[in-house]
C-alpha atoms as a PDB file:
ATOM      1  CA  UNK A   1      22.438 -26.311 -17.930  1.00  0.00           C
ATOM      2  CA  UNK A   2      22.289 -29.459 -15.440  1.00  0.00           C
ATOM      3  CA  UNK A   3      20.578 -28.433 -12.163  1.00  0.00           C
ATOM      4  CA  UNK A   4      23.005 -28.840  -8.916  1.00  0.00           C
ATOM      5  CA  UNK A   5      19.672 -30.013  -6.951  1.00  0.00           C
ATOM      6  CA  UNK A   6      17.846 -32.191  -9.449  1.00  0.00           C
ATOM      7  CA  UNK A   7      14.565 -32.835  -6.645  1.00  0.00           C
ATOM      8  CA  UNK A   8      13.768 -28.663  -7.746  1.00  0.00           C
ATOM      9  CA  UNK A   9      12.313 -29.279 -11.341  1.00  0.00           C
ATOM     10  CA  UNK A  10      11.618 -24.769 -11.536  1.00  0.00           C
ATOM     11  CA  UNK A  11      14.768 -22.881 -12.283  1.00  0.00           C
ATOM     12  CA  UNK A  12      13.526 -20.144  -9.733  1.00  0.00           C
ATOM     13  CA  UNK A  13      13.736 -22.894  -6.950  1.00  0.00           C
ATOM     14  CA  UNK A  14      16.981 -23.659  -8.054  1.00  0.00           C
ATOM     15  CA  UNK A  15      18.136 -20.241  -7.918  1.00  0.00           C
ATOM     16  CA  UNK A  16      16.673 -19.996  -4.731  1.00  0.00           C
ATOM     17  CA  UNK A  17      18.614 -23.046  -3.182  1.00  0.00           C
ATOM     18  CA  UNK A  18      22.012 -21.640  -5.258  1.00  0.00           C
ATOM     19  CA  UNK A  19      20.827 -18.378  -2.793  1.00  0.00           C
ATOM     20  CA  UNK A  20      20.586 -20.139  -0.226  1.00  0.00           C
ATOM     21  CA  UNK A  21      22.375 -22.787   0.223  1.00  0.00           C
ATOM     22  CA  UNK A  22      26.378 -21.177   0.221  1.00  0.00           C
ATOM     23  CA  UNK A  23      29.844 -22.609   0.644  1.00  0.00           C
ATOM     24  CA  UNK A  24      30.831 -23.120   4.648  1.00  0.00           C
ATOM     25  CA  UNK A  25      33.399 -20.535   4.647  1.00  0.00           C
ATOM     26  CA  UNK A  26      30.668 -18.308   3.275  1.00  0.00           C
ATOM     27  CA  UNK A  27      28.501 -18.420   6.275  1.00  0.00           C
ATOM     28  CA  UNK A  28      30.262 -15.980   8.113  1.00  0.00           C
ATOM     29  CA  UNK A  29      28.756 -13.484   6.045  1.00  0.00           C
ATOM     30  CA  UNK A  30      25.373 -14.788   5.801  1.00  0.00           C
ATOM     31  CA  UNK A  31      22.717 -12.045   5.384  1.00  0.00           C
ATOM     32  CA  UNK A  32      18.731 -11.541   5.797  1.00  0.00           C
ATOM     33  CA  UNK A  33      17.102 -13.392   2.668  1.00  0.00           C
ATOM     34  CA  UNK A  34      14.640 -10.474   1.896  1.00  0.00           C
ATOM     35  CA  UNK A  35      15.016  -8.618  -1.163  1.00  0.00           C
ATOM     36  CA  UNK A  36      17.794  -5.620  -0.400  1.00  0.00           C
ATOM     37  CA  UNK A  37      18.214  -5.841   2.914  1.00  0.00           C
ATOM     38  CA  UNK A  38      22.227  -6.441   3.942  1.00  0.00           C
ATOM     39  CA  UNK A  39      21.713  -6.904   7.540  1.00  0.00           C
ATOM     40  CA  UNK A  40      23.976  -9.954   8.992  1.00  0.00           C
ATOM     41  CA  UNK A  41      21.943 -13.010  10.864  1.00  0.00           C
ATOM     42  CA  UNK A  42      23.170 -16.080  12.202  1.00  0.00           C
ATOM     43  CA  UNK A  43      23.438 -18.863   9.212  1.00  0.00           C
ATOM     44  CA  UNK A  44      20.016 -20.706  10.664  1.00  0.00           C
ATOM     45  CA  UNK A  45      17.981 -17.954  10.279  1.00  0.00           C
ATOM     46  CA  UNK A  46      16.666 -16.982   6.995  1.00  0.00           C
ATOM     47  CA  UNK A  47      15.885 -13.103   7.676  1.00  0.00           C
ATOM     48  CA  UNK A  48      16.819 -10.667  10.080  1.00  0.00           C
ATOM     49  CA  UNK A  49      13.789  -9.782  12.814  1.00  0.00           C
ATOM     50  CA  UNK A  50      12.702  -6.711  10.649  1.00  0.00           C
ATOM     51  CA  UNK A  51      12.034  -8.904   8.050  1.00  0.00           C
ATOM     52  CA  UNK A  52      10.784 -12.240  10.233  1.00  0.00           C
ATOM     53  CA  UNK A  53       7.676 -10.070  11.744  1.00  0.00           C
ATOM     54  CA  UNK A  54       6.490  -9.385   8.131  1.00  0.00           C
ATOM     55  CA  UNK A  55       6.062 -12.878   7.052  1.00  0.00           C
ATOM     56  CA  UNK A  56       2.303 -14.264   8.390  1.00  0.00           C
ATOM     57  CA  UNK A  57       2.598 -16.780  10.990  1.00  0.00           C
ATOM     58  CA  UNK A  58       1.466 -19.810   9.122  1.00  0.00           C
ATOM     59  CA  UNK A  59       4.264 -19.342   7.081  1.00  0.00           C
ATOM     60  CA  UNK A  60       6.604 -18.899   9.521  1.00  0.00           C
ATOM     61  CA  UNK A  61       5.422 -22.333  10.929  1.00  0.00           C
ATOM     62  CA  UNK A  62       5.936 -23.709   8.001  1.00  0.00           C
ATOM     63  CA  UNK A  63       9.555 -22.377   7.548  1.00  0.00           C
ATOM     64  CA  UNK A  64      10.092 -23.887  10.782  1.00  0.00           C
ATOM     65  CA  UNK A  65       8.503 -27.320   9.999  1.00  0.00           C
ATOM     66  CA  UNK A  66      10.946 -27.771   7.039  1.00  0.00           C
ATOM     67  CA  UNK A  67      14.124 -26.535   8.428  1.00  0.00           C
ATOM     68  CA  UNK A  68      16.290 -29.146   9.654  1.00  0.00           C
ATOM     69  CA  UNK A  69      19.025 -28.695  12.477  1.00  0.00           C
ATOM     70  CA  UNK A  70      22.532 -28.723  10.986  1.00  0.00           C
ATOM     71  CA  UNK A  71      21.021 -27.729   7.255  1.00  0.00           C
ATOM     72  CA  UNK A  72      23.163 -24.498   7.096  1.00  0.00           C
ATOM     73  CA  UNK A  73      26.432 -26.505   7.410  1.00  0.00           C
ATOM     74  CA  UNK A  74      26.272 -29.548   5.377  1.00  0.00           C
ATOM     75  CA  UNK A  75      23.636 -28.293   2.711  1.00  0.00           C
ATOM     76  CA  UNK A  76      21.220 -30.954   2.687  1.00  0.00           C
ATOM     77  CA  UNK A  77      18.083 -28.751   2.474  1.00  0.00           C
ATOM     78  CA  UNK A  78      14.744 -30.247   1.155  1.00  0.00           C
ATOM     79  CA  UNK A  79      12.676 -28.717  -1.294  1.00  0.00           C
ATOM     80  CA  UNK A  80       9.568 -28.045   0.844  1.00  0.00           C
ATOM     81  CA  UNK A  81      12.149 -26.011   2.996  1.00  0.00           C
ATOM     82  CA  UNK A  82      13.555 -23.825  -0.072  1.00  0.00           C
ATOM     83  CA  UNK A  83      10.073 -23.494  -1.244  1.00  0.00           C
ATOM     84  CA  UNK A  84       9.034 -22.521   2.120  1.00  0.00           C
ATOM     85  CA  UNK A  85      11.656 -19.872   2.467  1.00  0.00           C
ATOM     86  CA  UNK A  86      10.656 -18.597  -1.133  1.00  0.00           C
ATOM     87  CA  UNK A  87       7.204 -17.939  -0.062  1.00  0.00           C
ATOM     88  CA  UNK A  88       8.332 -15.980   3.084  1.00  0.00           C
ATOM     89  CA  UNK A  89      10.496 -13.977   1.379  1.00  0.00           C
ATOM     90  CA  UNK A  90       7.734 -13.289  -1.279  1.00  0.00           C
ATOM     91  CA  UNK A  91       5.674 -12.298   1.093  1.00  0.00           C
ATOM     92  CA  UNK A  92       8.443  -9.686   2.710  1.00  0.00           C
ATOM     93  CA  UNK A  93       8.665  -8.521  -0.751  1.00  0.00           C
ATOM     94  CA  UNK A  94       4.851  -8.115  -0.724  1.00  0.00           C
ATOM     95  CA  UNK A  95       4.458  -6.523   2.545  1.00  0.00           C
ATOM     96  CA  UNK A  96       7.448  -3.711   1.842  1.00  0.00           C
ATOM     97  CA  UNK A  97       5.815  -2.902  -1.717  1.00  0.00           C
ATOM     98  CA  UNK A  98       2.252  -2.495   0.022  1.00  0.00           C
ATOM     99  CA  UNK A  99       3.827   0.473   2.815  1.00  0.00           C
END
């Protein structure tokens, strides 16, 4: 299987970024990134603000360090952004199992 974003060598990254990154017309429907939640957010955010409060601050900084304006429309994420937005939702997933 050829990888769509060859600069992610781990297949979980590239799942992440196939996650991620969806076609245009899908972005109407663009949901929180944490594991089973369906709530609807605005393409450039990656979770709902249930979700955002959970992840630890440094993280969100760094979310926010690697996302680039415009990255939800033409798809031209970096890696340290999708890996990033894997560790916050990780650590969503983390916080929820821990309650």
């Amino acid at each position: 299987m050829e990888l769509k974003f060859p600069f992610l060598a781990d297949r979980q990254l590239e799942s992440a970024a196939t996650e991620l990154l969806r076609r245009p017309e899908d972005l109407k429907d663009h949901h929180c990134h944490a594991k089973g939640c369906t709530a609807k957010v605005p393409p450039e955010r990656l979770m709902c603000f249930r979700h955002w409060r959970m992840v630890p601050q440094d993280l969100q900084n760094e979310v926010y360090r690697h996302y680039r304006r415009g990255q939800c429309y033409d798809l031209q994420v970096t890696g340290e952004y999708l890996q990033a937005a894997k560790r916050a939702v990780q650590a969503v997933e983390h916080a929820e199992s821990r309650r």
